[in-house]
C-alpha atoms as a PDB file:
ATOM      1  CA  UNK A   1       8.007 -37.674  -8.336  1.00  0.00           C
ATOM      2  CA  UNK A   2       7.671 -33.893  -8.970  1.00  0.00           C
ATOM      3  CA  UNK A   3       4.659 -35.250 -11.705  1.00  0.00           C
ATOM      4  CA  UNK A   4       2.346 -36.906  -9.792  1.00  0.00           C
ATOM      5  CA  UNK A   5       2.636 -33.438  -7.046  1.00  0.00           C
ATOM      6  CA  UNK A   6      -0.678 -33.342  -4.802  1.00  0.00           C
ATOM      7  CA  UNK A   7      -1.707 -29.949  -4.661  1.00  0.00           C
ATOM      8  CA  UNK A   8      -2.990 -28.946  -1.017  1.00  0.00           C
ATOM      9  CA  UNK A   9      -5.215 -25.673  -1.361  1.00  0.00           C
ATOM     10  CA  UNK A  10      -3.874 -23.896  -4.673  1.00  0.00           C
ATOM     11  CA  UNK A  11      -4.668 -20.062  -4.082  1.00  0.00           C
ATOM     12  CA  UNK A  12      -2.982 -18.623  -6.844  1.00  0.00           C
ATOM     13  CA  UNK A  13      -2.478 -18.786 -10.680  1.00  0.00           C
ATOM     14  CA  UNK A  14       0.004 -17.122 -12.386  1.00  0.00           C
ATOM     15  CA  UNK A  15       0.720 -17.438 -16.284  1.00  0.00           C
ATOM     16  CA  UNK A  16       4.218 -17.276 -17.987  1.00  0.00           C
ATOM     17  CA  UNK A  17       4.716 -18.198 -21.388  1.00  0.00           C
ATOM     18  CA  UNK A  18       5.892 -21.682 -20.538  1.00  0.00           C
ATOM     19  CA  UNK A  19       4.333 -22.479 -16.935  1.00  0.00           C
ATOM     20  CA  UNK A  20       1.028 -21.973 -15.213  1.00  0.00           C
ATOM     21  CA  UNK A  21       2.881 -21.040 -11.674  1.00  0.00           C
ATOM     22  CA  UNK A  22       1.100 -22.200  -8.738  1.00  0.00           C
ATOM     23  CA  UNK A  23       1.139 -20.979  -5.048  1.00  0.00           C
ATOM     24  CA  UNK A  24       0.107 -24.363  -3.355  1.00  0.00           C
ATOM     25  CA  UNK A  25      -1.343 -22.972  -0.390  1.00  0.00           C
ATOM     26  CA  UNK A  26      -1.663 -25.601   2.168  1.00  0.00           C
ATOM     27  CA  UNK A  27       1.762 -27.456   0.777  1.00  0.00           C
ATOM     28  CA  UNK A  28       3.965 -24.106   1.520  1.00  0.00           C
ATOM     29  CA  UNK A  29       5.402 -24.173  -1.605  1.00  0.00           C
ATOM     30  CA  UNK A  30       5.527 -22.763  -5.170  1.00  0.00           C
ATOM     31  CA  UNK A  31       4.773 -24.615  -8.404  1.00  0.00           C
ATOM     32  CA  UNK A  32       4.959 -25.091 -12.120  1.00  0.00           C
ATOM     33  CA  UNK A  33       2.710 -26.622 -14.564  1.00  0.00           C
ATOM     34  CA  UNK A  34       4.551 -26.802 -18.107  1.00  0.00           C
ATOM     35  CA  UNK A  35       2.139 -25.760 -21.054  1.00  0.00           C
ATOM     36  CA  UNK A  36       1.175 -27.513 -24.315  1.00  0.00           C
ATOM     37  CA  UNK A  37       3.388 -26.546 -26.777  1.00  0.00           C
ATOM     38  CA  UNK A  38       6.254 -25.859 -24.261  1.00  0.00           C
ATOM     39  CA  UNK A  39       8.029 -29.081 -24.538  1.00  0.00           C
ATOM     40  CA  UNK A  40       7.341 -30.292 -20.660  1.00  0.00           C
ATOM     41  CA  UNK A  41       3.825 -30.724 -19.536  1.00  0.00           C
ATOM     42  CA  UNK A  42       4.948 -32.186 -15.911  1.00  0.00           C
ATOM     43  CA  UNK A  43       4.487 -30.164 -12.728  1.00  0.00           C
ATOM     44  CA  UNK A  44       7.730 -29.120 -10.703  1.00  0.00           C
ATOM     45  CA  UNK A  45       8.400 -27.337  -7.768  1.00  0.00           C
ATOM     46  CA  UNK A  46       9.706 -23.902  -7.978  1.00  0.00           C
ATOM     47  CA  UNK A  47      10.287 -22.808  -4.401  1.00  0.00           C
ATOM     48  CA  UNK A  48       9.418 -24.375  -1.133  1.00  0.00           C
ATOM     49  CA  UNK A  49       9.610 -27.294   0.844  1.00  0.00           C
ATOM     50  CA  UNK A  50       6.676 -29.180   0.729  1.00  0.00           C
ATOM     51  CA  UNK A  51       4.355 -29.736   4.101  1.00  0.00           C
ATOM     52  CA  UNK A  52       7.329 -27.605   5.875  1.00  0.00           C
ATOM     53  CA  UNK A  53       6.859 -24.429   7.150  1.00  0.00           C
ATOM     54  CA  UNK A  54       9.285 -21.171   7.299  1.00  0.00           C
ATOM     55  CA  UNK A  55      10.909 -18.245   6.685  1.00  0.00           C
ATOM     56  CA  UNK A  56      13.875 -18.310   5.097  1.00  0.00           C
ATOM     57  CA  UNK A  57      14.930 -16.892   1.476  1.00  0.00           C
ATOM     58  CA  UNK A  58      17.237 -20.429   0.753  1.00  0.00           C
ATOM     59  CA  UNK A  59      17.891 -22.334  -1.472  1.00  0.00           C
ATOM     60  CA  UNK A  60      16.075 -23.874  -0.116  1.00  0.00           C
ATOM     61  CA  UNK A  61      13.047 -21.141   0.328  1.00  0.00           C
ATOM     62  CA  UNK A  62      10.582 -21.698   2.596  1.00  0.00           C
ATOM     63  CA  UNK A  63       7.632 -20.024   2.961  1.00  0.00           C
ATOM     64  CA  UNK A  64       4.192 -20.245   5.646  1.00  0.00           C
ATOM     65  CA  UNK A  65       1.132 -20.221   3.740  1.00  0.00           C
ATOM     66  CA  UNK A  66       1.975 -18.683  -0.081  1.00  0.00           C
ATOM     67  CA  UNK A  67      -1.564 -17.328  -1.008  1.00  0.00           C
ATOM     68  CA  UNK A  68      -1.371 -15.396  -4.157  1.00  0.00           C
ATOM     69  CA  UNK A  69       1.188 -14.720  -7.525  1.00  0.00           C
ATOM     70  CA  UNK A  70       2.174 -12.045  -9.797  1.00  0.00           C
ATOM     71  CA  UNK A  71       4.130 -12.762 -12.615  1.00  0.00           C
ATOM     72  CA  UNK A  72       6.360  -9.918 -13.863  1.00  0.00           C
ATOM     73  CA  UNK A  73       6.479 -10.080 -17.437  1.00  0.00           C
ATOM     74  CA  UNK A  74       8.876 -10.330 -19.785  1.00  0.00           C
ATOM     75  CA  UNK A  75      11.659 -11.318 -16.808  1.00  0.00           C
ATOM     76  CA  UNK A  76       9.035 -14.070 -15.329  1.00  0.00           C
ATOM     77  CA  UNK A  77       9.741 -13.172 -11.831  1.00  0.00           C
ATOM     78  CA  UNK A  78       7.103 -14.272  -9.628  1.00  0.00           C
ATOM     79  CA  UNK A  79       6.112 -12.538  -6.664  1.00  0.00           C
ATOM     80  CA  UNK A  80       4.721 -14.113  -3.795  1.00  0.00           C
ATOM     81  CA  UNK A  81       2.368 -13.181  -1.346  1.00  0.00           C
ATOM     82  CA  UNK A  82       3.325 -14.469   2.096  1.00  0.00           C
ATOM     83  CA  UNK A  83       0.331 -14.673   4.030  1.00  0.00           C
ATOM     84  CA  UNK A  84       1.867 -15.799   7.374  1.00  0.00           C
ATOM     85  CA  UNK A  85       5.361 -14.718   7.203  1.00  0.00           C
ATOM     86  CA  UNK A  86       3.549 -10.794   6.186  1.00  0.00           C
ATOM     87  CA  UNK A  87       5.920 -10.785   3.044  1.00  0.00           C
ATOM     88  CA  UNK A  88       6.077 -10.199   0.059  1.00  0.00           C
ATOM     89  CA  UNK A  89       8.643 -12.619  -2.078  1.00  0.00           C
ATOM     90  CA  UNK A  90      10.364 -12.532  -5.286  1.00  0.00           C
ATOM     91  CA  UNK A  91      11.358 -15.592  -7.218  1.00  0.00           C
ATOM     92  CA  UNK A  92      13.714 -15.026 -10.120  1.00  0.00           C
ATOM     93  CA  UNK A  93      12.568 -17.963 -12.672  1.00  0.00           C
ATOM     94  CA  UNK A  94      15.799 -17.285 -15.086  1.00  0.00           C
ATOM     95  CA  UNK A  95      13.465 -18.390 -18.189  1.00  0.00           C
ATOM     96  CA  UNK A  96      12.926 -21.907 -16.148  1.00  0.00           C
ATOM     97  CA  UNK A  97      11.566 -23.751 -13.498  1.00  0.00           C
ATOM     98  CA  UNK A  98      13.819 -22.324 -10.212  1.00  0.00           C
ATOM     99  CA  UNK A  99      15.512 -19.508  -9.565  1.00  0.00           C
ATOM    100  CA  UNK A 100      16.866 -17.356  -5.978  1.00  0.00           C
ATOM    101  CA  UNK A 101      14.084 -15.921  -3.664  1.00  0.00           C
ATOM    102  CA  UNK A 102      14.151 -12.660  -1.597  1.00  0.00           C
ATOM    103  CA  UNK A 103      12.226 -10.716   0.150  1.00  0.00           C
ATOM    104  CA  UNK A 104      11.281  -7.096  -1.443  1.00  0.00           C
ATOM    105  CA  UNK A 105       8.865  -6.516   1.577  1.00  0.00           C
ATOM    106  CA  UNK A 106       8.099  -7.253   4.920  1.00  0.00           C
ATOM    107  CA  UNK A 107       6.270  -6.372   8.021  1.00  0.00           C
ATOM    108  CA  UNK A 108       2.836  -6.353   6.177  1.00  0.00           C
ATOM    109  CA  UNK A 109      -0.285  -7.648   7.804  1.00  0.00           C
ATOM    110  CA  UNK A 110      -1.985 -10.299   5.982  1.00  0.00           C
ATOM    111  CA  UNK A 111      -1.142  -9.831   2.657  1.00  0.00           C
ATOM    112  CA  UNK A 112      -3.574 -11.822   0.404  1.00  0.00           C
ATOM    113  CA  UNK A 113      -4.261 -11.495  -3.266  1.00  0.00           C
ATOM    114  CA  UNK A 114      -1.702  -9.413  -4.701  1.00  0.00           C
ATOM    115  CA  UNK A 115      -1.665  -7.465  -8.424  1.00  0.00           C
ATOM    116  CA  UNK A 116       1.176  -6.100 -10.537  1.00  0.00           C
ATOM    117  CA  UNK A 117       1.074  -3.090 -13.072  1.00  0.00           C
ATOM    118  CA  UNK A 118       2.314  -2.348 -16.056  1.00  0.00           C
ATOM    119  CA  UNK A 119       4.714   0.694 -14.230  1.00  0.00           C
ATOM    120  CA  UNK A 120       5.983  -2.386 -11.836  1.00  0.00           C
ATOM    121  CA  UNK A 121       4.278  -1.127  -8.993  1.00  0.00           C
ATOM    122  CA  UNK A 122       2.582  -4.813  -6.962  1.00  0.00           C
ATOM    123  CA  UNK A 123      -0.348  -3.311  -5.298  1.00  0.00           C
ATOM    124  CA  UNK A 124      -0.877  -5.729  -1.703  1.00  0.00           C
ATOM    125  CA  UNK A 125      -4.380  -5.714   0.402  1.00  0.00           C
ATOM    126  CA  UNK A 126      -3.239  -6.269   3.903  1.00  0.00           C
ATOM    127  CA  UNK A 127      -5.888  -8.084   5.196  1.00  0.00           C
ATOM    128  CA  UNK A 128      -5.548  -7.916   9.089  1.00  0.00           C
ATOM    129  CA  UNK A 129      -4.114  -4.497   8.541  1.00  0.00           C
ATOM    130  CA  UNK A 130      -7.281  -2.962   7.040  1.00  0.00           C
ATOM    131  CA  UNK A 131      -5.053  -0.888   4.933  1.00  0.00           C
ATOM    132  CA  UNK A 132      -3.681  -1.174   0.670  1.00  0.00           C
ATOM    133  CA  UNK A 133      -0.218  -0.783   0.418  1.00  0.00           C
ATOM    134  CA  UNK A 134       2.034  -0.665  -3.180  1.00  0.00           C
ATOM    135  CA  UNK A 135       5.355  -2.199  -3.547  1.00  0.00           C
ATOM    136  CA  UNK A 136       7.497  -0.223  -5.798  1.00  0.00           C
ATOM    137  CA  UNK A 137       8.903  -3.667  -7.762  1.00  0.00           C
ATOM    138  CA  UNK A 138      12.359  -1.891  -9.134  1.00  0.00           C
ATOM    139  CA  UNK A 139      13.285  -0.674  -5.949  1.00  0.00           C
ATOM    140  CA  UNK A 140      13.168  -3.411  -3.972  1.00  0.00           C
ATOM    141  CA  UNK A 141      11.926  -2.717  -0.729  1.00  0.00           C
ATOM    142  CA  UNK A 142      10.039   0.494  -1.341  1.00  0.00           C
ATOM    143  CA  UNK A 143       6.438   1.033  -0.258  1.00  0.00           C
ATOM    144  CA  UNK A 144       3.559   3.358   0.940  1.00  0.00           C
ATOM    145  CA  UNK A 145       0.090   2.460   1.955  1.00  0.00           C
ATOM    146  CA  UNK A 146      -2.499   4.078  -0.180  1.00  0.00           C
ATOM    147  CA  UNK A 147      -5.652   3.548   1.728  1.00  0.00           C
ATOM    148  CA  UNK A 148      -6.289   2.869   5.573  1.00  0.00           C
ATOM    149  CA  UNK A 149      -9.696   1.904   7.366  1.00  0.00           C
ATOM    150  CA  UNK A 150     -10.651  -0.671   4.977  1.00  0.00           C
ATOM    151  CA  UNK A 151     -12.685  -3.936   6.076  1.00  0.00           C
ATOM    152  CA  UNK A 152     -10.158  -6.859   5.414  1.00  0.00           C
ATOM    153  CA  UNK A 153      -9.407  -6.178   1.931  1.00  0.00           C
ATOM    154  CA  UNK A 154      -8.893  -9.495   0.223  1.00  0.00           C
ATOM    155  CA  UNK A 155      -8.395  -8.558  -3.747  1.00  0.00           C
ATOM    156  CA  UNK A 156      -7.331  -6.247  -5.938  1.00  0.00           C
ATOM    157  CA  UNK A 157      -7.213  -6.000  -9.066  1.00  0.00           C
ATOM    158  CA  UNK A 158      -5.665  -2.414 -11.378  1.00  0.00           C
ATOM    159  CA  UNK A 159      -5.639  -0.935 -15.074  1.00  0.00           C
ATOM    160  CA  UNK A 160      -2.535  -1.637 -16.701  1.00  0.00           C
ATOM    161  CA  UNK A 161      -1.326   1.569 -15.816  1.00  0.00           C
ATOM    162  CA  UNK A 162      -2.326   1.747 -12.135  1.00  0.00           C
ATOM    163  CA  UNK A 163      -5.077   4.603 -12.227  1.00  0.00           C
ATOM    164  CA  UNK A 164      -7.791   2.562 -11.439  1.00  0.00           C
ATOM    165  CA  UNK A 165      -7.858   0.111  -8.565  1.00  0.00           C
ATOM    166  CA  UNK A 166     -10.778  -2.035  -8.274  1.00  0.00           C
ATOM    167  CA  UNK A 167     -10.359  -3.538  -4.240  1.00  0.00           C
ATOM    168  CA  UNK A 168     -12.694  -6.072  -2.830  1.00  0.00           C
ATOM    169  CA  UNK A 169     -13.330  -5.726   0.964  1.00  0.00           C
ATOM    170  CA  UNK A 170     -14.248  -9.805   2.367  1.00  0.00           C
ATOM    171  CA  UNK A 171     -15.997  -8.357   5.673  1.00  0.00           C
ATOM    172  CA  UNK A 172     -17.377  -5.165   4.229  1.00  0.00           C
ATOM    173  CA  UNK A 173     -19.026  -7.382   1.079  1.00  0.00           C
ATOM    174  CA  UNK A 174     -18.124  -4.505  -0.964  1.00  0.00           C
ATOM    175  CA  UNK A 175     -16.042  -3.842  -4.503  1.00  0.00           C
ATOM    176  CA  UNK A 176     -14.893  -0.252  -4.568  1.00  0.00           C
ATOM    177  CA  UNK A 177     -13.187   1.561  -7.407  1.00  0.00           C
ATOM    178  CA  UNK A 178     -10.149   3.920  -6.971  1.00  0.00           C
ATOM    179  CA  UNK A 179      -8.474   6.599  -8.738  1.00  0.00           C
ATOM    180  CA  UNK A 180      -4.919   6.961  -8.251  1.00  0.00           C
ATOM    181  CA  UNK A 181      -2.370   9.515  -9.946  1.00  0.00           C
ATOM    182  CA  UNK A 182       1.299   8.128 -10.269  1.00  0.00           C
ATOM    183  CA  UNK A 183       1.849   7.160  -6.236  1.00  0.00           C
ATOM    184  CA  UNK A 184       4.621   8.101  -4.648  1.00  0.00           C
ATOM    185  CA  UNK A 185       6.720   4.979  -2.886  1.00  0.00           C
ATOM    186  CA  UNK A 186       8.831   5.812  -0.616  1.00  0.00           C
ATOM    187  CA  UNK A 187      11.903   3.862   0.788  1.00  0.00           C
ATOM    188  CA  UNK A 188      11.980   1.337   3.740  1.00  0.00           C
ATOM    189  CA  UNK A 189      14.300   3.127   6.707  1.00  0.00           C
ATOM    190  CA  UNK A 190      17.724   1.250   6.355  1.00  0.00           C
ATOM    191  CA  UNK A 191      18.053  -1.439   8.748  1.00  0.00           C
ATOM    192  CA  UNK A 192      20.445  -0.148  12.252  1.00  0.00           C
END
């Protein structure tokens, strides 16, 4: 019963306007909380198979350790951090509970707690990779790293508009503060 869901390590919060989106960490999956006023308070699951595992877009999705959300506003897409699979995912809610799932970016290393802007850009410290990296959300797979040598960055958090980046380094025990101008995200080489 998708209501009496046992959550295994939640990482992540996300808030729509109907659902408190969940990435249940240890479970592999995604899920939904409906809020008070939204005419379902049960919990569901969004994307995933739960206690299994994987890599695969789906339906069904799976994912290997989901550790953070973003929720796009207005269109309620969720992106998903991940962690073990070193992607970034986007699940298309359509206004409800599921939706499809695709990747908009892969090959990262240890992508942890993610943060979107107001310009679309999802901004992704790369944990293992010591290195931040921004997603450009519109174009799918598009994305630059923006700052290298850093000691496992595990947070981030931006101004609506992107020019300041406040990024929290686990190892280094450190919060710095960056400045950006509008980045420029350039496109993933097309696959041979």
């Amino acid at each position: 019963n998708p209501g009496n869901a046992k959550f295994r390590e939640p990482t992540g919060l996300a808030l729509g306007t109907s659902y408190l989106y969940v990435s249940d960490h240890g479970n592999h999956v995604v899920r939904c909380i409906g809020l008070p006023g939204s005419g379902d308070t049960g919990t569901h699951l969004v994307a995933g198979l739960p206690g299994i595992a994987g890599n695969t877009n789906g339906p069904p999705a799976k994912f290997n350790l989901p550790v953070s959300l973003a929720l796009q506003p207005g269109a309620e897409n969720i992106f998903v951090s991940d962690l073990s699979n070193g992607k970034i995912r986007r699940i298309g809610t359509n206004g409800g509970i599921v939706g499809p799932t695709s990747n908009i970016a892969s090959s990262l290393s240890g992508p942890k707690m993610i943060s979107l802007d107001q310009n679309g850009w999802l901004w992704v410290p790369e944990y293992n990779g010591n290195r931040l990296t921004i997603v450009d959300t519109s174009s799918g797979n598009a994305k630059t790293t923006v700052a290298t040598g850093l000691a496992s960055p595990m947070c981030v958090a931006t101004s609506p508009n992107g020019a300041t980046v406040y990024l929290g380094s686990y190892l280094a025990h450190i919060v710095s503060v960056y400045g950006f101008t509008a980045p420029t995200v350039t496109a993933a080489p097309a696959a041979p």
